[in-house]
Structures are given as structure tokens and as C-alpha cells.
C-alpha atoms as a PDB file:
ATOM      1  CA  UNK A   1       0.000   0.000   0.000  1.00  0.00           C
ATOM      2  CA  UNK A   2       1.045   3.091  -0.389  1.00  0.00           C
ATOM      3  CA  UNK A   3       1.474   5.845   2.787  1.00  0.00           C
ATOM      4  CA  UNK A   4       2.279   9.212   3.169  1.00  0.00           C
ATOM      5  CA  UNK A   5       5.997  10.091   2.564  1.00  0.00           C
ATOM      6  CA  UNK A   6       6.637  11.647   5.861  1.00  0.00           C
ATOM      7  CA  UNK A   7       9.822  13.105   4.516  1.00  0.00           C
ATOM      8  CA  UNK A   8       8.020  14.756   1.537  1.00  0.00           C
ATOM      9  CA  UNK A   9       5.289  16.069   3.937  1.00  0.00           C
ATOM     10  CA  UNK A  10       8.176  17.933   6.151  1.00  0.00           C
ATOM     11  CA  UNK A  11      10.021  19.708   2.977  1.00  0.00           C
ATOM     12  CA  UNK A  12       7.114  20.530   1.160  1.00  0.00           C
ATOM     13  CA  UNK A  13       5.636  22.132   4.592  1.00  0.00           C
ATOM     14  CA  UNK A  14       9.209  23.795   4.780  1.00  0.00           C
ATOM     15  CA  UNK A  15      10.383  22.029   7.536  1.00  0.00           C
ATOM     16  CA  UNK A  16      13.989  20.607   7.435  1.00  0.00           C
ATOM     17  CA  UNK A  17      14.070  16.736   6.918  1.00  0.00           C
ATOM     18  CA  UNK A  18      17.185  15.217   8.660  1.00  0.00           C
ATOM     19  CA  UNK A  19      18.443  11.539   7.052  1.00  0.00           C
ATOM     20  CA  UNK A  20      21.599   9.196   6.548  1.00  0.00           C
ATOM     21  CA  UNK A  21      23.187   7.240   3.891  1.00  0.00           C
ATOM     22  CA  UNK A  22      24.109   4.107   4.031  1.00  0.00           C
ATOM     23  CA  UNK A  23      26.515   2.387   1.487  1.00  0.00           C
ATOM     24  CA  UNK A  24      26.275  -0.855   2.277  1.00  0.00           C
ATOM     25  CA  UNK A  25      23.912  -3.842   2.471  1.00  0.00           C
ATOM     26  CA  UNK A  26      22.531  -3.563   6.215  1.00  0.00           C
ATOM     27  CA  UNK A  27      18.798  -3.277   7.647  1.00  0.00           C
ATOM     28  CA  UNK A  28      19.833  -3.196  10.878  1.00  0.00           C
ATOM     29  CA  UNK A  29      21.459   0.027  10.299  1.00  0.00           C
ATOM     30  CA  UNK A  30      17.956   1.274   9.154  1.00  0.00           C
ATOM     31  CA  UNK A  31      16.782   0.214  12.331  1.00  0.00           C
ATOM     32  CA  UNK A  32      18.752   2.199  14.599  1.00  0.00           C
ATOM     33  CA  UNK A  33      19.216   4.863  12.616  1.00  0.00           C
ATOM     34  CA  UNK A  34      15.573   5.132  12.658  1.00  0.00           C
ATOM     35  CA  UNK A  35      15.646   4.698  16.448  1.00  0.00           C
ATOM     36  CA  UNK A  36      17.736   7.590  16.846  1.00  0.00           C
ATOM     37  CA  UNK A  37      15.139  10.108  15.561  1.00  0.00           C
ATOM     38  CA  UNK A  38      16.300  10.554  11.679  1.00  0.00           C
ATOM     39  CA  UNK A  39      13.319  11.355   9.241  1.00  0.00           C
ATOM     40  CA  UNK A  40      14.890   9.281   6.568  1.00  0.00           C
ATOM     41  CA  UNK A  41      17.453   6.632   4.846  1.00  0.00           C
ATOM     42  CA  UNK A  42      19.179   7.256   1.785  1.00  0.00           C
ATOM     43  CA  UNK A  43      20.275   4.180   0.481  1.00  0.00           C
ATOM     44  CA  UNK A  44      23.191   4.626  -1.979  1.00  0.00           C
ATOM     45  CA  UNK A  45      23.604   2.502  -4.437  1.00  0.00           C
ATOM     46  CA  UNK A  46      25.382   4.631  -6.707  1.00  0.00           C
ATOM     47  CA  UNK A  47      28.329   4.593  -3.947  1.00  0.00           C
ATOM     48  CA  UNK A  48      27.298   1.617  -2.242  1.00  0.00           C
ATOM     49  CA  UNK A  49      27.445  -2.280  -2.876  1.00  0.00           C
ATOM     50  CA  UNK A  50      23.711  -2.834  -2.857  1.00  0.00           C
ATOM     51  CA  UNK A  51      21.831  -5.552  -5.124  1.00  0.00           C
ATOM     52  CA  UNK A  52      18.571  -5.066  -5.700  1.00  0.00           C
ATOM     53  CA  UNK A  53      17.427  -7.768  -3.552  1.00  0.00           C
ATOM     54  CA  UNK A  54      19.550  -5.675  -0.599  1.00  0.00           C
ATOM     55  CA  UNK A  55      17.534  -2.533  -1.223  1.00  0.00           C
ATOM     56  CA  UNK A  56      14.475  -4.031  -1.321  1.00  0.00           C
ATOM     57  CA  UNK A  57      15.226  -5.758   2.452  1.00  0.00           C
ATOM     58  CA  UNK A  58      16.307  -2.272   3.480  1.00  0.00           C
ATOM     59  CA  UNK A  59      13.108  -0.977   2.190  1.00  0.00           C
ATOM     60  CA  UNK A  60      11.153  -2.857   4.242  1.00  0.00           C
ATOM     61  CA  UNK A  61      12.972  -2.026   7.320  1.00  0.00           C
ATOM     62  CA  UNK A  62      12.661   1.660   6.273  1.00  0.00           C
ATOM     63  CA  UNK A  63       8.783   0.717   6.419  1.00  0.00           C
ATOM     64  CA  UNK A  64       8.541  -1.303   9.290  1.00  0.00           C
ATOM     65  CA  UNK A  65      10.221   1.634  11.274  1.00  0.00           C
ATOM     66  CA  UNK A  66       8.652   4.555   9.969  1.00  0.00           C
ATOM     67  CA  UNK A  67      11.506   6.261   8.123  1.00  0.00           C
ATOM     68  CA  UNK A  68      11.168   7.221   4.764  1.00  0.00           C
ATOM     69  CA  UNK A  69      13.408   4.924   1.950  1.00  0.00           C
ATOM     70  CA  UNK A  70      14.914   7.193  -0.989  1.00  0.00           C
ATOM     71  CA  UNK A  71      17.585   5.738  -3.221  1.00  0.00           C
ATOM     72  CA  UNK A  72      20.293   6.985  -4.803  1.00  0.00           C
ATOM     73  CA  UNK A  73      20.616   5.076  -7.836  1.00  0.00           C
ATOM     74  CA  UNK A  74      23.817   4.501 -10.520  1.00  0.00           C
ATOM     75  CA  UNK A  75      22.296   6.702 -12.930  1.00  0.00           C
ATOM     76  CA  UNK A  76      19.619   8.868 -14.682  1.00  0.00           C
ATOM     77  CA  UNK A  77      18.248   5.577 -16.670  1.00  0.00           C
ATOM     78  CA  UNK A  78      14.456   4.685 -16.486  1.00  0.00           C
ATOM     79  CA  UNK A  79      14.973   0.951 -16.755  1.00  0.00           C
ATOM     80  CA  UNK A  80      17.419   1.653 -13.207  1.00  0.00           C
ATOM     81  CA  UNK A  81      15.097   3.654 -11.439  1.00  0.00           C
ATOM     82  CA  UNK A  82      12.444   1.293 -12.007  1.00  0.00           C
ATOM     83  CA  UNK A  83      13.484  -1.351 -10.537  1.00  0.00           C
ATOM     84  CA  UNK A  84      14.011   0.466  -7.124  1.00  0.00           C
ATOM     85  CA  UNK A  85      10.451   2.572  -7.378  1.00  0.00           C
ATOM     86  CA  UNK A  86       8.725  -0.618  -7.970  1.00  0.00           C
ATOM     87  CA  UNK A  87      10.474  -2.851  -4.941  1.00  0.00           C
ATOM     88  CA  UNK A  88       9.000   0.347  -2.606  1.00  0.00           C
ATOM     89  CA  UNK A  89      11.509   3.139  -2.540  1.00  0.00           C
ATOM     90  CA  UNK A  90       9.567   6.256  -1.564  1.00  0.00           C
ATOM     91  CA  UNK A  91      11.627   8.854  -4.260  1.00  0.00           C
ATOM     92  CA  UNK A  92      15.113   8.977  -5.775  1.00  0.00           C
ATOM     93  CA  UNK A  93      18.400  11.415  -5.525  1.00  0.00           C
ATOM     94  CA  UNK A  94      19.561  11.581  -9.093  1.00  0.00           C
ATOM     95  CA  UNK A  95      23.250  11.725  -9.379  1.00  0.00           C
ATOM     96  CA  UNK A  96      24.855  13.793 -11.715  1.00  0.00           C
ATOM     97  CA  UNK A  97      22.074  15.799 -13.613  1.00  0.00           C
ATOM     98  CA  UNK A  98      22.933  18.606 -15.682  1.00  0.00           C
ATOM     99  CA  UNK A  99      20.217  20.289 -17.834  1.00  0.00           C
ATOM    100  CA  UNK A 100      16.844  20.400 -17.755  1.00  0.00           C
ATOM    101  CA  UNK A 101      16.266  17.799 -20.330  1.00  0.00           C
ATOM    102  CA  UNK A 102      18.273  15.866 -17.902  1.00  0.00           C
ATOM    103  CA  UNK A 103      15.854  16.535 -14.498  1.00  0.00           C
ATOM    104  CA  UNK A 104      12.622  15.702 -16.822  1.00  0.00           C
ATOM    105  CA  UNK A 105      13.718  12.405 -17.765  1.00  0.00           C
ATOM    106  CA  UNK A 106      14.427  11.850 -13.774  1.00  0.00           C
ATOM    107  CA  UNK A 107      11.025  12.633 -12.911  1.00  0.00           C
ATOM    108  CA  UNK A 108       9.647  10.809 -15.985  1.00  0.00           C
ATOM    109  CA  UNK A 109      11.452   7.911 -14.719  1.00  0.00           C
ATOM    110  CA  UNK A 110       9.382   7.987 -11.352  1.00  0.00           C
ATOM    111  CA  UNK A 111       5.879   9.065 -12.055  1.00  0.00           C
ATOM    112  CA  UNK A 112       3.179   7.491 -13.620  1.00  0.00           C
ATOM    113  CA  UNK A 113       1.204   9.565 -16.282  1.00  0.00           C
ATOM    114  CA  UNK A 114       0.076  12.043 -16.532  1.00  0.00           C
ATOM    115  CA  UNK A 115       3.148  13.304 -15.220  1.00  0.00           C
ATOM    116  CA  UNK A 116       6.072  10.526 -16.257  1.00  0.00           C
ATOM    117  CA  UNK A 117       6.281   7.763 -18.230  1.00  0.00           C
ATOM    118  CA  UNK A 118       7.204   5.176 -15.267  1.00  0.00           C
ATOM    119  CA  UNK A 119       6.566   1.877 -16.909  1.00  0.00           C
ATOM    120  CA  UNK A 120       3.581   0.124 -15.231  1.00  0.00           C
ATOM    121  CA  UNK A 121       4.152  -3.189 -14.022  1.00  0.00           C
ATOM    122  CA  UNK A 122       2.217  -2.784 -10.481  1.00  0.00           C
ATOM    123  CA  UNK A 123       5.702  -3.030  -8.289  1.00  0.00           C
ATOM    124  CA  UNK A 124       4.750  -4.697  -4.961  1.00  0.00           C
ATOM    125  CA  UNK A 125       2.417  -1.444  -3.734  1.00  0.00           C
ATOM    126  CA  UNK A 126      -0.148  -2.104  -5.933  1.00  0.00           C
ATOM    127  CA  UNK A 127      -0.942  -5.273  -4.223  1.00  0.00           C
ATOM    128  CA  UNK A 128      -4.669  -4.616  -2.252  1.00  0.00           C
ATOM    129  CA  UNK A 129      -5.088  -1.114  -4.510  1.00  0.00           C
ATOM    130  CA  UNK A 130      -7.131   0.050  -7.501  1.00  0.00           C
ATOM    131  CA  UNK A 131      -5.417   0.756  -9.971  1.00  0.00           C
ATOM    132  CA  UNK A 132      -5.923   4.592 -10.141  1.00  0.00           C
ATOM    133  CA  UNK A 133      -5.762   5.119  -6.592  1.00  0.00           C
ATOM    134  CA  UNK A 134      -2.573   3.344  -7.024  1.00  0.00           C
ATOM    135  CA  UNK A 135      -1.251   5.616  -9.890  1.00  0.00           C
ATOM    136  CA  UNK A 136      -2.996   8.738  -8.039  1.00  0.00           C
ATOM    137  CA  UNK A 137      -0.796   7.912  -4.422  1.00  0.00           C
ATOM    138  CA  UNK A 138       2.131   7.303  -6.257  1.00  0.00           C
ATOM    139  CA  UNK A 139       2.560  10.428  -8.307  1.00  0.00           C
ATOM    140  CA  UNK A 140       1.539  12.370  -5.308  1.00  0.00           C
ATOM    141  CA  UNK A 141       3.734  10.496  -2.370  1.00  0.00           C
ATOM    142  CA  UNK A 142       6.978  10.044  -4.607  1.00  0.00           C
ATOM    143  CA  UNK A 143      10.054  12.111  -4.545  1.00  0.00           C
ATOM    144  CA  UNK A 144      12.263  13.365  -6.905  1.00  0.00           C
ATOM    145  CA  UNK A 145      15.411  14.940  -6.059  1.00  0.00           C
ATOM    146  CA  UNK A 146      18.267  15.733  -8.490  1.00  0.00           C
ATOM    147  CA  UNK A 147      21.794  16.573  -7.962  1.00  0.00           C
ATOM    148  CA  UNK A 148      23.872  19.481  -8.876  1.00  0.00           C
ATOM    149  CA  UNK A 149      27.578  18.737  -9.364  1.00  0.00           C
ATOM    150  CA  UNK A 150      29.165  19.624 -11.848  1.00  0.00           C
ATOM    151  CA  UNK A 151      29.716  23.181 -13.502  1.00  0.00           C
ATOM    152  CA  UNK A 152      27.378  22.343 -16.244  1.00  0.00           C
ATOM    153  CA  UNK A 153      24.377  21.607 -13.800  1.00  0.00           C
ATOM    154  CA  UNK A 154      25.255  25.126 -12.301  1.00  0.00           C
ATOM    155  CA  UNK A 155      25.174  26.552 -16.042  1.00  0.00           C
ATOM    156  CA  UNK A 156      21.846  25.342 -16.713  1.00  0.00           C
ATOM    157  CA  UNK A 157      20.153  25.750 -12.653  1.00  0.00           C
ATOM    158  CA  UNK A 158      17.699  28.287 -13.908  1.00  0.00           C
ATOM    159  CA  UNK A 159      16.261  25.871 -16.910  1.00  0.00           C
ATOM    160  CA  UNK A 160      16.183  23.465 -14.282  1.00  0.00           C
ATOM    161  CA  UNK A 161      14.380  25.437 -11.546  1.00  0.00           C
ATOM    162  CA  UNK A 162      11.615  25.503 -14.200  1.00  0.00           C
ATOM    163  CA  UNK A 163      11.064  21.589 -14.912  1.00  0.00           C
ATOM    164  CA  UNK A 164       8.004  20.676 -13.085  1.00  0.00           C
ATOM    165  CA  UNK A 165       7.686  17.492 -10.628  1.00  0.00           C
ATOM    166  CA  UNK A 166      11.289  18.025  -9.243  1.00  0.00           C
ATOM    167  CA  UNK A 167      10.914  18.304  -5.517  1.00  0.00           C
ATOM    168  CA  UNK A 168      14.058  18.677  -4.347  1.00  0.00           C
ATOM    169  CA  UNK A 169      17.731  20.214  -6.053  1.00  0.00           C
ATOM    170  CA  UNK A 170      20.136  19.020  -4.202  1.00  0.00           C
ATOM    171  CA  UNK A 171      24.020  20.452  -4.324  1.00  0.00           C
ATOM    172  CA  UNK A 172      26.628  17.456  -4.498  1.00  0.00           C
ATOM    173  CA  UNK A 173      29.853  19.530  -2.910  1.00  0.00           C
ATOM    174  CA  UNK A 174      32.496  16.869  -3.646  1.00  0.00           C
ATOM    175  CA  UNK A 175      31.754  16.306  -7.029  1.00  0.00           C
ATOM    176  CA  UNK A 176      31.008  19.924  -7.664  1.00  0.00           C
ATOM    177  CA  UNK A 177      34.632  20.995  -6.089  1.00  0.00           C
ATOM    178  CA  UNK A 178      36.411  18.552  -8.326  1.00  0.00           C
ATOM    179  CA  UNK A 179      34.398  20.399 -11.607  1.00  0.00           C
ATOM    180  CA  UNK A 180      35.312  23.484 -10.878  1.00  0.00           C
ATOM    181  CA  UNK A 181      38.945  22.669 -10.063  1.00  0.00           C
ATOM    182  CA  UNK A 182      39.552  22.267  -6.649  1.00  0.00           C
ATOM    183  CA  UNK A 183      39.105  18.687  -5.621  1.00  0.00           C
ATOM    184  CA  UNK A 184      38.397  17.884  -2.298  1.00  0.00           C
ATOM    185  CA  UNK A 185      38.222  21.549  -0.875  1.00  0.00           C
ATOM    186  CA  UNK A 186      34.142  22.243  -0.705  1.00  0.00           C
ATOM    187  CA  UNK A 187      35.496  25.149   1.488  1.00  0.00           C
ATOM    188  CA  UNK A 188      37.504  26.284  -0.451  1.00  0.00           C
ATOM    189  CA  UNK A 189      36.299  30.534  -1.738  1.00  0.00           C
ATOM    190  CA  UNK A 190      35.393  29.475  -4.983  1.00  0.00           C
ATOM    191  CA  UNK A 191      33.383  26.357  -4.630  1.00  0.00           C
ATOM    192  CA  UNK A 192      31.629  28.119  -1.225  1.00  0.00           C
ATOM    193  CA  UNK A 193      30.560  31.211  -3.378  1.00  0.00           C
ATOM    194  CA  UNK A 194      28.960  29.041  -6.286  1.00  0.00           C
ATOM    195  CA  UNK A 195      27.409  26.873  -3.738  1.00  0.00           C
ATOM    196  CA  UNK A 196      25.803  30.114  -1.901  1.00  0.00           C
ATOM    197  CA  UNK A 197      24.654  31.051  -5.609  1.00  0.00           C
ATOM    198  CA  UNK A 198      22.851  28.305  -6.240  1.00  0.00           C
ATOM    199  CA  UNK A 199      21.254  27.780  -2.916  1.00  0.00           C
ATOM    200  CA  UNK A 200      20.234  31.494  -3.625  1.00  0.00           C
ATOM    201  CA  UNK A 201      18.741  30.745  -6.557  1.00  0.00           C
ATOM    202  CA  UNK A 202      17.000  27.714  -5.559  1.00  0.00           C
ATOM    203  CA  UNK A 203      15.041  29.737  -2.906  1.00  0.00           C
ATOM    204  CA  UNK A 204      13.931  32.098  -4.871  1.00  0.00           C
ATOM    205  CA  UNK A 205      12.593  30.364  -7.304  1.00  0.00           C
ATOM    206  CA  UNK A 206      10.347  28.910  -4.299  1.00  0.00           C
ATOM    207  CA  UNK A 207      11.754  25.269  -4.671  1.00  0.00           C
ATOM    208  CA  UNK A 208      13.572  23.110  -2.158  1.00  0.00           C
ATOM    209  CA  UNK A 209      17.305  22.304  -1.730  1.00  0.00           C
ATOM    210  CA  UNK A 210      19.474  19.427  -0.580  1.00  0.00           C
ATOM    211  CA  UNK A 211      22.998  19.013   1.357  1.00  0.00           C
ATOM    212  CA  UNK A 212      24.971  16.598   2.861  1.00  0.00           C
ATOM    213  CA  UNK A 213      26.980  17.554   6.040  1.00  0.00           C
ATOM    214  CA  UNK A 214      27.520  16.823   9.441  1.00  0.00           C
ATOM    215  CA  UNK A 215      25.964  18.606  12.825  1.00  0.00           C
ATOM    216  CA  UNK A 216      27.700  21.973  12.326  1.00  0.00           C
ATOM    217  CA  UNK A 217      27.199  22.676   8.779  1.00  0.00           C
ATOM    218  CA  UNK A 218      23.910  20.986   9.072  1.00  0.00           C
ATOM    219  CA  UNK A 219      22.931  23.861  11.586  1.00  0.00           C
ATOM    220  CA  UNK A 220      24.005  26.136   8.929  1.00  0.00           C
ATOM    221  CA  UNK A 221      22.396  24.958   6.474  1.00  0.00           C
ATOM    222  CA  UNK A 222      19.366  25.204   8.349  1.00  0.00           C
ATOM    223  CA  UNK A 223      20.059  28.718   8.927  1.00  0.00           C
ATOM    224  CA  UNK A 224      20.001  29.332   5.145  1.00  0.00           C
ATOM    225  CA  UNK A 225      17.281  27.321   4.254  1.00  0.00           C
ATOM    226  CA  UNK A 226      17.824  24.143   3.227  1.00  0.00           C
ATOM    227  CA  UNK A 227      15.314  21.801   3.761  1.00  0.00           C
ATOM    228  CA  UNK A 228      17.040  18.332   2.605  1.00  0.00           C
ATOM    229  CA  UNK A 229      19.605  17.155   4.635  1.00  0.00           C
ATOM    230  CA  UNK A 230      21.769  13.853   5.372  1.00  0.00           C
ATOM    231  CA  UNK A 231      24.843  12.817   6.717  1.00  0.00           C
ATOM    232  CA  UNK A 232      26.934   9.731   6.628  1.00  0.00           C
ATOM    233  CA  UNK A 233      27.417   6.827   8.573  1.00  0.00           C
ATOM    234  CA  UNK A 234      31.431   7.444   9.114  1.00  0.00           C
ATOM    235  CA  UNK A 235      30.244  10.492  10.134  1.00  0.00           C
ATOM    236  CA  UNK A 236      27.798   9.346  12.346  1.00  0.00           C
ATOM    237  CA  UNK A 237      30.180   7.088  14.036  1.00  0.00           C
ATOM    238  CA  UNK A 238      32.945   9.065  14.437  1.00  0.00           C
ATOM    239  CA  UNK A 239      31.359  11.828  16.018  1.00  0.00           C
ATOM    240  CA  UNK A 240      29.848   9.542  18.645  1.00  0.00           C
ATOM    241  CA  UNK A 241      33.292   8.209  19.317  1.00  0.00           C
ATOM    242  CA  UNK A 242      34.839  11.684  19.888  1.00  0.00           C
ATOM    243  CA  UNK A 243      32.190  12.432  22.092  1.00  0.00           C
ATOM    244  CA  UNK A 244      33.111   9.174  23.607  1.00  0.00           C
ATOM    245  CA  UNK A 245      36.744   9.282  24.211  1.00  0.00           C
ATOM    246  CA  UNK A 246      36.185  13.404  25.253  1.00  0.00           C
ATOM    247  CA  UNK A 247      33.927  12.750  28.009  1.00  0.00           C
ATOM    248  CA  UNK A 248      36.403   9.358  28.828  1.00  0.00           C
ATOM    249  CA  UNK A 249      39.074  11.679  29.000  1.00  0.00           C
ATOM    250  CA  UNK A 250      37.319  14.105  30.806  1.00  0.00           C
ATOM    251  CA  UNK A 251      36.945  16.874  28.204  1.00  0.00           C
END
């Protein structure tokens, strides 16, 4: 059946919608991730070593815990997106779209028509639904986020900002510092300034926007808007064990 995205609900109510990837093959991860308060999982399998039998386990955790399941998948391909959208995943982060032709195929790939061209084979949600209140949930509940990172995407944000059915634009800083020439240094001037652009222009254009980063730059982000956020699982860990080894230490 499908539910309300909970995830969707927050950002499109403009409330900030916290998450965490995870790269590898693990539903108990979902589990206490989900225990410790996070809106939502991304599950990378552009990055990660997920089959699609391993998404579709950590899908179910994702439901069985209340946490919303979005999937990063290895491309902008219809017959890839599929595949995840019909074993349950809630939405998809796009990697590496640049144009606007680019962001209409992603939500093509994802809704039903009248608003994609997702091929419809049903996918495990249909099971117990009429068909159009299927299609109807779907297209509504679904999310679409695509990701900025390279110098092209930042070329052609404005077409972009106009395709309609793209929830969420998010900003990939890693890939986008190695485009415009500084890999590795998201801080660095340059790569900070055309970050601030875009997020600028995102927001004005009255559309959402996306983000990686830890605690502190996740309160920043806040601060400036965004509404889409996650962190990692290294991350996640390795902050806990500073905090650990501080308060050990007596710090």
C-alpha cells in the first residue's frame, strides 16, 4: 500500500528533513538509525554495494520503522530507477544531472502519467489497490530529487528550476569541487561562493534544496534554508566516538 511520505510532507511544509546514507547492504542500520530520531534513509547505491534484492530488504525495514526509503541510484536511466520505485523506494536522488532535459527524464522515470512515463508493471504497492488510486498515491507520495555537481548543472540551474515534478535540487559539494577545479576543498572561496549562488537561486525560485553535512554545517544549512539534509554513517560514528573518548578523558 502506499502511505504518506513523511519526509516529503516535512520539505514541502518547509520544515527541514534530517536523514543518513548508508553504502552498504545492512537493515539493521535502518533500524537504529531510525531509532535515533532521523526522518529518513538514503540508500546509496550509486556509492554503495547494494543488489537489488539488498535494497528491497532495506526498504522494508525503512517501512517497518517509519523512516522514509529514498535511493540513490547509478544513474539517470528509467529501466534503473524502475526497478528500485517498484520494490518500494519512496523517491530517488539523481546523481549527476545537468540540464533540464536531464531533471525531466528523472522525474519521468518515477511518475506514472500524466506526469512521467514510469513503466507500469504494479511493483509490490499495488498489491490490495485500484489501480488509479494506485497511480494517483504514487505520483503524489513520490520524490524526486536531483543533484547538482558539476559546472554544467550550475550553467543550466535556472532551466532546471523551471522543470516541473522536481521536488528537491540538491548540491553534491564533492563532485562539484572537483568540476570546478579544486578537488576535495568544498570550502575552499570558490566552490563556497557558487554553492551560496545556487542555494540562492533555488530559494527564490520557491523550490527546495538538498545538502549533505555533518551537525555543524547541518545547523548552517538550516540557517540558510535548506530543507534536505543527510549525513553519513562514518560520520555518524565518528562523532559519537569523539564524544566518547572526550567525556572518557574528561573533556
Amino acid at each position: 500500500m502506499i502511505t504518506q511520505n513523511r519526509m516529503k510532507a516535512k520539505i514541502m511544509a518547509g520544515e527541514s528533513a534530517f536523514g543518513v546514507s548508508i553504502t552498504f547492504p545492512a537493515p539493521e542500520r535502518v533500524e537504529m538509525v531510525a531509532q535515533a530520531g532521523y526522518d529518513w534513509i538514503l540508500i546509496d547505491a550509486e556509492h554503495g554495494s547494494h543488489s537489488i534484492t539488498d535494497v528491497y530488504q532495506m526498504v522494508l525495514a525503512c517501512e517497518l520503522h517509519g523512516v522514509t526509503p529514498i535511493v540513490r541510484p547509478q544513474s539517470n536511466v528509467a529501466d534503473v530507477i524502475l526497478r528500485y520505485m517498484d520494490r518500494g523506494a519512496m523517491g530517488v536522488q539523481v546523481p549527476h544531472v545537468n540540464s533540464a532535459e536531464e531533471a525531466e527524464a528523472a522525474v519521468n522515470a518515477v511518475r506514472f502519467h500524466p506526469e512521467g512515463t514510469r513503466g507500469l508493471g504494479g511493483g509490490r504497492k499495488m498489491m490490495g489497490m485500484a489501480e488509479s488510486d494506485f497511480l494517483k498515491r504514487s505520483n503524489a507520495e513520490t520524490l524526486v530529487c536531483v543533484q547538482i555537481e558539476h559546472r554544467e548543472g550550475l550553467d543550466n540551474l535556472d532551466e532546471m528550476l523551471e522543470v516541473d515534478g522536481v521536488d528537491v535540487f540538491f548540491i553534491g559539494p564533492s563532485d562539484l569541487s572537483q568540476s570546478l577545479g579544486y578537488p576535495g576543498q568544498r570550502t575552499h572561496p570558490v566552490v563556497a561562493e557558487a554553492i551560496d549562488t545556487a542555494f540562492k537561486k533555488i530559494h527564490a525560485a520557491g523550490k527546495a534544496s538538498g545538502t549533505p553535512g555533518g551537525p555543524e554545517l547541518a545547523r548552517s544549512n538550516v540557517e540558510r534554508g535548506v530543507l534536505y539534509h543527510y549525513t553519513h554513517i562514518p560520520t555518524f560514528v565518528s562523532h559519537y566516538g569523539q564524544h566518547f573518548f572526550n567525556t572518557v578523558a574528561g573533556k
